[in-house]
Protein backbone atom coordinates (compact mmCIF):
# COMPACT_ATOMS: atom_id res chain seq x y z
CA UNK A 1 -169.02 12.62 158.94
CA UNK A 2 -169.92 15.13 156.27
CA UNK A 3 -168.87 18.26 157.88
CA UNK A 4 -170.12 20.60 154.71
CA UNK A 5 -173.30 19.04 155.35
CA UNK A 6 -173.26 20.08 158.54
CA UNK A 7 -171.88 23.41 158.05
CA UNK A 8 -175.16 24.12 155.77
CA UNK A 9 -177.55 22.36 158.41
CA UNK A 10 -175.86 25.06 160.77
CA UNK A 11 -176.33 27.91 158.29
CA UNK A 12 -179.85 27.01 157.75
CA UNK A 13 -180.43 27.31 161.30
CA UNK A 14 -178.95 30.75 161.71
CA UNK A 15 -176.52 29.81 163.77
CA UNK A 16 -179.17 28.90 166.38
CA UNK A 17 -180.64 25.57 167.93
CA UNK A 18 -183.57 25.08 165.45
CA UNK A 19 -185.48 23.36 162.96
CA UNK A 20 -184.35 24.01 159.24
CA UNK A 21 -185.87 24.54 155.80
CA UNK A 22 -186.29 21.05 154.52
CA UNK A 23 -186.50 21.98 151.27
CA UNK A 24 -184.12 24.61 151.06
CA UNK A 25 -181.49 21.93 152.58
CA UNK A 26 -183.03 19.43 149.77
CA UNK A 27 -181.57 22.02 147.04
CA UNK A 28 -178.49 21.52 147.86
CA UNK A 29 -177.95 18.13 148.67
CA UNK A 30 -180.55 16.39 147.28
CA UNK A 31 -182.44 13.61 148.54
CA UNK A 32 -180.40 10.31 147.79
CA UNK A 33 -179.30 7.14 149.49
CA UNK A 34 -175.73 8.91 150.25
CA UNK A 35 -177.38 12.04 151.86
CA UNK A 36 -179.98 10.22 153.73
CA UNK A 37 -177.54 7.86 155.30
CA UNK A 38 -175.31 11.26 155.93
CA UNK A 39 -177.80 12.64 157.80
CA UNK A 40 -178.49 9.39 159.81
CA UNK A 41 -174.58 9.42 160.55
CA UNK A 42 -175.27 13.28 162.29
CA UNK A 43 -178.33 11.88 164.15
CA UNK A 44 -176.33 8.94 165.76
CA UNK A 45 -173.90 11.39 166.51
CA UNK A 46 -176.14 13.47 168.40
CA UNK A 47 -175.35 16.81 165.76
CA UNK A 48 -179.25 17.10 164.58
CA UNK A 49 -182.30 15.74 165.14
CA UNK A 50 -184.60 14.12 162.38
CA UNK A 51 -188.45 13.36 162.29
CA UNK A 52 -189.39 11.24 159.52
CA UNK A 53 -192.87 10.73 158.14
CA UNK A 54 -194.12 7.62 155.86
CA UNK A 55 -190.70 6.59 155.57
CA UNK A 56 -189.45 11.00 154.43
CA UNK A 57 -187.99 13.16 156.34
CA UNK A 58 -190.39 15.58 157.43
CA UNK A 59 -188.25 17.91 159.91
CA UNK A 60 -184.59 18.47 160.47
CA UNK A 61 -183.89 20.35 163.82
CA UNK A 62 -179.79 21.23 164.43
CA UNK A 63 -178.72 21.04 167.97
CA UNK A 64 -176.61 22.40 169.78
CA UNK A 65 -173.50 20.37 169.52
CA UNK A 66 -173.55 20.97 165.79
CA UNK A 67 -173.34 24.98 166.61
CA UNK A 68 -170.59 24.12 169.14
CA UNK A 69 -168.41 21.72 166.36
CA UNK A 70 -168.14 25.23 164.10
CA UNK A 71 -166.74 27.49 167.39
């Protein structure tokens, strides 16, 4: 599990249960086979939650178990 990728997902967020900047998180770690299948590892792991569009990722919502993993 990439836990810096989740610690930005969770700043993103604001510390709160919430859809992110998809863009802004695109900056960082951009958009690659490694940080798509990163963020597919959070999903199955229940840390965010991902809608995809035409095969991209349109919206990228952080739950609350990834605001829990950082108390």
């Amino acid at each position: 599990m990439n836990t810096k990728m989740l610690k930005h997902l969770v700043d993103l967020a604001d510390g709160k249960v919430d859809c992110i900047n998809v863009g802004a998180f695109f900056n960082r770690f951009p958009k690659s086979a490694a940080t798509l299948g990163d963020l597919r590892i959070l999903k199955q792991l229940g840390y965010i939650s991902l809608l995809a569009a035409d095969d991209d990722i349109e919206e990228i919502g952080v739950n609350k178990k990834a605001l829990d993993y950082f108390k």
